[in-house]
N, C-alpha and C. Protein backbone atom coordinates (compact mmCIF):
# COMPACT_ATOMS: atom_id res chain seq x y z
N UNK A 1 -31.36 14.07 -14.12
CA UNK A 1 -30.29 13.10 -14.09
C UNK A 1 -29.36 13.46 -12.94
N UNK A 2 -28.59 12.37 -12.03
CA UNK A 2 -27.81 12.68 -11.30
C UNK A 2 -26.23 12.76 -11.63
N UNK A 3 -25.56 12.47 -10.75
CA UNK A 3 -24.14 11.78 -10.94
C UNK A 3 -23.80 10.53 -11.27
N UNK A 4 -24.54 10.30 -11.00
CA UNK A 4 -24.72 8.53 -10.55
C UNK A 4 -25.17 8.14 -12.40
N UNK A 5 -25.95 8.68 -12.92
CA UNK A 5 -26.26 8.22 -14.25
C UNK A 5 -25.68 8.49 -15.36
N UNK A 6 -25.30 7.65 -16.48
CA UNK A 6 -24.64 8.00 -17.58
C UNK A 6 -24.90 9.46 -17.98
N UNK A 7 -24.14 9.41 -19.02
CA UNK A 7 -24.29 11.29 -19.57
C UNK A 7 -25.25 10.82 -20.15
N UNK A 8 -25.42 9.84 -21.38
CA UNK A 8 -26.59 10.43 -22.11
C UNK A 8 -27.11 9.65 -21.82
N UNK A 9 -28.16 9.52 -20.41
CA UNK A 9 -29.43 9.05 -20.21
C UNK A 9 -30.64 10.74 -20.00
N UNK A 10 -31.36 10.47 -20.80
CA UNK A 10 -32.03 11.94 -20.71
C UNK A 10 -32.67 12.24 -19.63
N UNK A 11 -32.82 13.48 -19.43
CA UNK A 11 -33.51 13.75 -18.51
C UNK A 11 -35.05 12.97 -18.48
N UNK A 12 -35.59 13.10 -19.72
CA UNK A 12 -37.04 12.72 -19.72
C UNK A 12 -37.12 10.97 -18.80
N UNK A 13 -35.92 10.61 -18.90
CA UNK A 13 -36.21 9.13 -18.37
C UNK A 13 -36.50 8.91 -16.80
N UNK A 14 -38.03 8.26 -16.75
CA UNK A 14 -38.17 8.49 -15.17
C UNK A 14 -37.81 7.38 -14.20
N UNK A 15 -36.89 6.54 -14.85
CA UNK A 15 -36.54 5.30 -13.78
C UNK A 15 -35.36 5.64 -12.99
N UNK A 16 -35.72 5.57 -11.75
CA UNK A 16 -35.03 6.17 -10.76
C UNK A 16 -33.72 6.03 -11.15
N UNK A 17 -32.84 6.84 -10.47
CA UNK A 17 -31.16 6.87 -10.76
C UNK A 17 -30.62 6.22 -10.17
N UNK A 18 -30.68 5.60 -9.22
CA UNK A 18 -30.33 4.03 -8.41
C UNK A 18 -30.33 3.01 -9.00
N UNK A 19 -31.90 2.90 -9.87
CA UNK A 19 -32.23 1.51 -10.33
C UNK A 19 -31.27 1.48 -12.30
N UNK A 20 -31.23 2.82 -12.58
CA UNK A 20 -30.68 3.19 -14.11
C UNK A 20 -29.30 2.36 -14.07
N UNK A 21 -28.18 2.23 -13.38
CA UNK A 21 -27.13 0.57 -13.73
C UNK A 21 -27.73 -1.20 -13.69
N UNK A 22 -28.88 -1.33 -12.69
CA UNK A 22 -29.23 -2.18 -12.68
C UNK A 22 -29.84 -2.75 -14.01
N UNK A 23 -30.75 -1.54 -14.59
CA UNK A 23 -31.26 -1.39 -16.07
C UNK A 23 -30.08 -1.32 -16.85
N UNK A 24 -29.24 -0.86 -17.11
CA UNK A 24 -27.90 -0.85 -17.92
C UNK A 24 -27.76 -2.80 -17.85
N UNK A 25 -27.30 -3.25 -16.92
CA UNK A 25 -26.53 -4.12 -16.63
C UNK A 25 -28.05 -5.25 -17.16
N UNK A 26 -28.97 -4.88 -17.34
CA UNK A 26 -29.65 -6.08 -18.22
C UNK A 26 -29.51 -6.22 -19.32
N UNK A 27 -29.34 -4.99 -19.85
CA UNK A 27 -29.04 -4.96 -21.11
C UNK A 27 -27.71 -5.20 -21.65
N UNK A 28 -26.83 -4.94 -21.18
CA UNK A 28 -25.59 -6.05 -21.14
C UNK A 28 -25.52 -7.11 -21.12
N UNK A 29 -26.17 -8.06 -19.96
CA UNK A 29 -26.57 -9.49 -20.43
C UNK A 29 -27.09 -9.70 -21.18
N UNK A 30 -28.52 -9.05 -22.33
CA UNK A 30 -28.58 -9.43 -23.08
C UNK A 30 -28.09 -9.61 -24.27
N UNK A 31 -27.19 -8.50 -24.30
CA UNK A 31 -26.23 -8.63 -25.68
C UNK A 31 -25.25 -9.46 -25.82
N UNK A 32 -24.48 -9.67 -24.12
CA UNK A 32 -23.26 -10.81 -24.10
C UNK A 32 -23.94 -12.23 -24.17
N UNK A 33 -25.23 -12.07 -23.80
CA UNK A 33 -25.76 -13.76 -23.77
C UNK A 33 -26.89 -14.14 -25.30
N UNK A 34 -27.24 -12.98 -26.01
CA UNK A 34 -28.52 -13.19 -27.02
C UNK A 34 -28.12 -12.47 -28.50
N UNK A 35 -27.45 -11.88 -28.34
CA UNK A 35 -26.98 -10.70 -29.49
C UNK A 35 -26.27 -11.20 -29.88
N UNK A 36 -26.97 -11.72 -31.32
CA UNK A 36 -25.88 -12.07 -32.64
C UNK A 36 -25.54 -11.03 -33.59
N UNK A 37 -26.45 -10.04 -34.03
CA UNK A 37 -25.70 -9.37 -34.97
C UNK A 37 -26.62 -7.98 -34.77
N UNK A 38 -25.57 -6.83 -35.09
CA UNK A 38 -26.32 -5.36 -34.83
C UNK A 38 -26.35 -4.61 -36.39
N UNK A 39 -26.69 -3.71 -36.53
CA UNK A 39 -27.11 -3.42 -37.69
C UNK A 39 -28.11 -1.90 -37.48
N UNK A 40 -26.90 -0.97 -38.00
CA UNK A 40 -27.52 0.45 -37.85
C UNK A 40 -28.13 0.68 -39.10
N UNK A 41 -29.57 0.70 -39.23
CA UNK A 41 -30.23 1.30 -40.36
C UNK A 41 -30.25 2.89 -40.56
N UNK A 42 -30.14 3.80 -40.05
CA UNK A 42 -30.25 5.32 -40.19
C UNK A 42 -29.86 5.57 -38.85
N UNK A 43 -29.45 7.51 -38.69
CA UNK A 43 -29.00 7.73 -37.06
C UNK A 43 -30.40 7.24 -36.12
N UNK A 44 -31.53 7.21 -36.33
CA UNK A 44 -32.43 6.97 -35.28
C UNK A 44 -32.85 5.91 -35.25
N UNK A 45 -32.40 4.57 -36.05
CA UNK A 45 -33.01 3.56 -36.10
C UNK A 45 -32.07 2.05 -36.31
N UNK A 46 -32.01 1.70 -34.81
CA UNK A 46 -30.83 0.46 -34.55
C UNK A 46 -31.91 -1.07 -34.94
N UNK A 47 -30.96 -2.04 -35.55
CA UNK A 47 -31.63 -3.73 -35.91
C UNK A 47 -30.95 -4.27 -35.04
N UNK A 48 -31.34 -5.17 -34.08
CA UNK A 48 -30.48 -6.32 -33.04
C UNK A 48 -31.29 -7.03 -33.67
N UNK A 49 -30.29 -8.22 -34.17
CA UNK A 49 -30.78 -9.96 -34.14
C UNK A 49 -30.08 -10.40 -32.77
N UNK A 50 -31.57 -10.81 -32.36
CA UNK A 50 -31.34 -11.75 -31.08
C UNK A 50 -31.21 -13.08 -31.27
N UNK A 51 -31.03 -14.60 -30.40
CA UNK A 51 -31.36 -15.44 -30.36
C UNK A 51 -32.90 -15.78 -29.85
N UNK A 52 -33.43 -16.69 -30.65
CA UNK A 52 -34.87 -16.40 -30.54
C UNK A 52 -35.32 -16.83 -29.03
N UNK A 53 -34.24 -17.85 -28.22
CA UNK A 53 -34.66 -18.45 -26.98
C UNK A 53 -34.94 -17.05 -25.65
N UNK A 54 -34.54 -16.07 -26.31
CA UNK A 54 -34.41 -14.52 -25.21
C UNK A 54 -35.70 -14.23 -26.09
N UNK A 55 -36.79 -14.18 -26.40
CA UNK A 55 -37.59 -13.51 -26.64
C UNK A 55 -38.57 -13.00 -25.53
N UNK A 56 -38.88 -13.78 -24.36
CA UNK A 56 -39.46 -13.56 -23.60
C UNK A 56 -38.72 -12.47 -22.49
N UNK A 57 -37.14 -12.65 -22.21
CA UNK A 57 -36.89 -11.95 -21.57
C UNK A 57 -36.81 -10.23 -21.89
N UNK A 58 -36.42 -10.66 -23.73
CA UNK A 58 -36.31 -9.39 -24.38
C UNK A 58 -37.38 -8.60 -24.63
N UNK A 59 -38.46 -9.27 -24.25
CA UNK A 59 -40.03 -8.22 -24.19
C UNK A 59 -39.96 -8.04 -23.65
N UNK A 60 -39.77 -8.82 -22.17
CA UNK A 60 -40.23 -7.90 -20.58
C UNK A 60 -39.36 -6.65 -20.43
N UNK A 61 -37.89 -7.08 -20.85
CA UNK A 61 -37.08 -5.56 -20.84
C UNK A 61 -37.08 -4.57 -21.69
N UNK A 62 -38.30 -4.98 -22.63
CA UNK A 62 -38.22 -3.57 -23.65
C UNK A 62 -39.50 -3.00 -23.45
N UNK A 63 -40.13 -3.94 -22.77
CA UNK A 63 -41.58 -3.47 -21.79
C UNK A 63 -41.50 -2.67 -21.22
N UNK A 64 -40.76 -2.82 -20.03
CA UNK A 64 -40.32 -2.02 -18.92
C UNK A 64 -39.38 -0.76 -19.20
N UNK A 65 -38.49 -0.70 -20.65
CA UNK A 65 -37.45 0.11 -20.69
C UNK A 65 -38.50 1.09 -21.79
N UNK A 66 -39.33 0.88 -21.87
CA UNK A 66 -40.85 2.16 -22.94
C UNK A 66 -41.22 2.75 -22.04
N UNK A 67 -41.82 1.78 -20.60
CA UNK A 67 -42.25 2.69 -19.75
C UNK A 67 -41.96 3.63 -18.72
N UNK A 68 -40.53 4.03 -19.02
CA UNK A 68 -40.08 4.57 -18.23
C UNK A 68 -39.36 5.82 -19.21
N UNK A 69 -38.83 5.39 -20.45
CA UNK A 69 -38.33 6.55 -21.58
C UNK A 69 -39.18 5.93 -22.51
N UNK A 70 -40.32 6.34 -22.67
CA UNK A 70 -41.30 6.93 -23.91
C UNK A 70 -41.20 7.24 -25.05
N UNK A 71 -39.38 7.94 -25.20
CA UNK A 71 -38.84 7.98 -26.50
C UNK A 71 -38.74 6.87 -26.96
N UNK A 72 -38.63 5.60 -26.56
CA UNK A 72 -38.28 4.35 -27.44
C UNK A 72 -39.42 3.74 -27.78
N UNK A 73 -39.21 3.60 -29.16
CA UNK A 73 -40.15 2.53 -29.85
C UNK A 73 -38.91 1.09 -30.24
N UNK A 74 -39.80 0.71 -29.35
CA UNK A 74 -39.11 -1.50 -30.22
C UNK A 74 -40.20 -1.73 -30.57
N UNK A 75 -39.74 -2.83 -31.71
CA UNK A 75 -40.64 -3.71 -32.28
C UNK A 75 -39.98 -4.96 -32.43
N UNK A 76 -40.53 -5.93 -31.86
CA UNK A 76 -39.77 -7.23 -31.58
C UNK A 76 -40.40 -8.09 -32.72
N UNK A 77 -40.04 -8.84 -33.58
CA UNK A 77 -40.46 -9.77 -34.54
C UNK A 77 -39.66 -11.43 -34.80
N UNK A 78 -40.14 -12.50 -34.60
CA UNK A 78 -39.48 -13.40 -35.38
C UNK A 78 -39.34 -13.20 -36.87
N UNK A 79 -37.54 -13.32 -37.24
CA UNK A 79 -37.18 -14.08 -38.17
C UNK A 79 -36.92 -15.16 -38.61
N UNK A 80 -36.38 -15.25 -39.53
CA UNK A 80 -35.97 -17.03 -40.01
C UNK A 80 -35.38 -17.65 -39.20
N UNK A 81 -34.30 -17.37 -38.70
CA UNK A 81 -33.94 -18.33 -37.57
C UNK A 81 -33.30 -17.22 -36.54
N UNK A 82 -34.06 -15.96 -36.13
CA UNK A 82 -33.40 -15.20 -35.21
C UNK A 82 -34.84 -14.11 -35.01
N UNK A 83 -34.38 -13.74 -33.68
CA UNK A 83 -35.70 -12.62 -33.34
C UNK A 83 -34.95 -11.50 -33.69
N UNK A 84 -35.99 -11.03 -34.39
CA UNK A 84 -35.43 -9.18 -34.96
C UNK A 84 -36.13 -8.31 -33.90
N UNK A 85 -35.09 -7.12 -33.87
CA UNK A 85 -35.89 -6.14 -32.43
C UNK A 85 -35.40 -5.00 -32.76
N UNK A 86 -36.31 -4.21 -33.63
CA UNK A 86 -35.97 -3.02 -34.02
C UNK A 86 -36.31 -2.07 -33.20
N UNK A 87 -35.51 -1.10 -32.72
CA UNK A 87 -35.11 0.24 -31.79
C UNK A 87 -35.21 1.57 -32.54
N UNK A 88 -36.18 2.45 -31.91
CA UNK A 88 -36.04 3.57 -32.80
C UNK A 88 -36.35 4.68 -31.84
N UNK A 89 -35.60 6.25 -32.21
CA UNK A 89 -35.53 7.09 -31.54
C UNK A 89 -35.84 8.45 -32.35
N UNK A 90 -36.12 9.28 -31.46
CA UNK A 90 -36.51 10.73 -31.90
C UNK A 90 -34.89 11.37 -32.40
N UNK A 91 -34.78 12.41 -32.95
CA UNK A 91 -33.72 12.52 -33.53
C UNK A 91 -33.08 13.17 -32.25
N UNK A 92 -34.27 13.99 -31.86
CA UNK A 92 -33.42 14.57 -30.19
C UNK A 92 -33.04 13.66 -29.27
N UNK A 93 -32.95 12.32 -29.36
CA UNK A 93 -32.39 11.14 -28.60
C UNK A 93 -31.34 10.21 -29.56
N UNK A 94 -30.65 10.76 -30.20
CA UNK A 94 -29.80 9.81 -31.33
C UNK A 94 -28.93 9.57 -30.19
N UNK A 95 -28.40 10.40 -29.42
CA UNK A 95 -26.94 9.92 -28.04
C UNK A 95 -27.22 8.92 -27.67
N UNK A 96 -28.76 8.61 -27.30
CA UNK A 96 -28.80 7.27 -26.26
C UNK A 96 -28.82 6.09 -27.06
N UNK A 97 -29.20 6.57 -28.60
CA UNK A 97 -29.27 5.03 -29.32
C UNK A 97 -27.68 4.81 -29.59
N UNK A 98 -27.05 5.89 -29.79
CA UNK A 98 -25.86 5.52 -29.82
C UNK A 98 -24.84 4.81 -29.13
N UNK A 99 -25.04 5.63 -27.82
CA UNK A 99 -24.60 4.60 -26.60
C UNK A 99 -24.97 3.12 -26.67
N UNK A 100 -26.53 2.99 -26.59
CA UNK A 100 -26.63 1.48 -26.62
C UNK A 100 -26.37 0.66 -27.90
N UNK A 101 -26.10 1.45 -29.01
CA UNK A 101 -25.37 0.75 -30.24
C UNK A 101 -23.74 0.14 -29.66
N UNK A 102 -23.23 1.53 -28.97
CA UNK A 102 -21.48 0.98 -28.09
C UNK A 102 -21.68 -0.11 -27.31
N UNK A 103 -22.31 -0.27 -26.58
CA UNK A 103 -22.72 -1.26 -25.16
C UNK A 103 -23.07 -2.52 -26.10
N UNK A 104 -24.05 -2.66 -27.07
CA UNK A 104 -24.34 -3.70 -27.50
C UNK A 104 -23.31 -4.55 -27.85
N UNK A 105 -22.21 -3.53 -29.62
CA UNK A 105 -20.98 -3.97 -29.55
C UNK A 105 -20.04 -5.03 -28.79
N UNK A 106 -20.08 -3.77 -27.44
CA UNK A 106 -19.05 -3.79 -26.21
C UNK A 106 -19.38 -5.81 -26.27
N UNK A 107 -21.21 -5.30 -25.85
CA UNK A 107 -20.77 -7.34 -25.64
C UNK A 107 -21.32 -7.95 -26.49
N UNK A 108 -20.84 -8.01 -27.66
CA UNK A 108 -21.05 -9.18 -28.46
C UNK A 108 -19.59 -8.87 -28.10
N UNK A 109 -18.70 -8.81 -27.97
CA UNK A 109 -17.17 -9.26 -28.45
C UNK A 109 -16.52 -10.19 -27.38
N UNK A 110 -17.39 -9.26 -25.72
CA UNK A 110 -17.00 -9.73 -24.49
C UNK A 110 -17.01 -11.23 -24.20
């Protein structure tokens, strides 16, 4: 990790440290533009209800955000009237789910 990258982005994550705000900052749009409701099931395991019209974008970025930190498991599912996208982490990565539990927050309110 550099300077340039949050504290708790782990070391293990191999997407360059340049491109790691650009990756931040998608995931911000998706929460200020798709994220209806969050929902912490246990420390390693976050629920986002999305709007179901982001499903496509919300795969490609949870596509791309596995292959680069390996620690994350999503599982994206339609619900009744909302896409469920469950997030789950090793216990030695609870910081980063946490963070993106804050960020998510941050924009649903924004």
């Amino acid at each position: 990790m550099t300077t340039d990258s949050p504290a708790w982005v782990p070391e293990s994550c191999t997407l360059p440290s340049r491109q790691q705000p650009l990756r931040l900052a998608e995931f911000d749009n998706l929460f200020a533009t798709s994220l209806l409701a969050q929902q912490r099931l246990s420390p390693t395991e976050l629920l986002w209800r999305l709007d179901p019209a982001a499903e496509a974008a919300a795969r490609d970025l949870v596509g791309r955000e596995s292959s680069c930190c390996s620690f994350f498991s999503f599982t994206l599912a339609a619900d009744t009237h909302t896409l469920r996208l469950d997030v789950r982490v090793p216990a030695a990565h609870v910081d980063v789910l946490d963070a993106l539990a804050q960020r998510a927050a941050a924009g649903m309110t924004a």
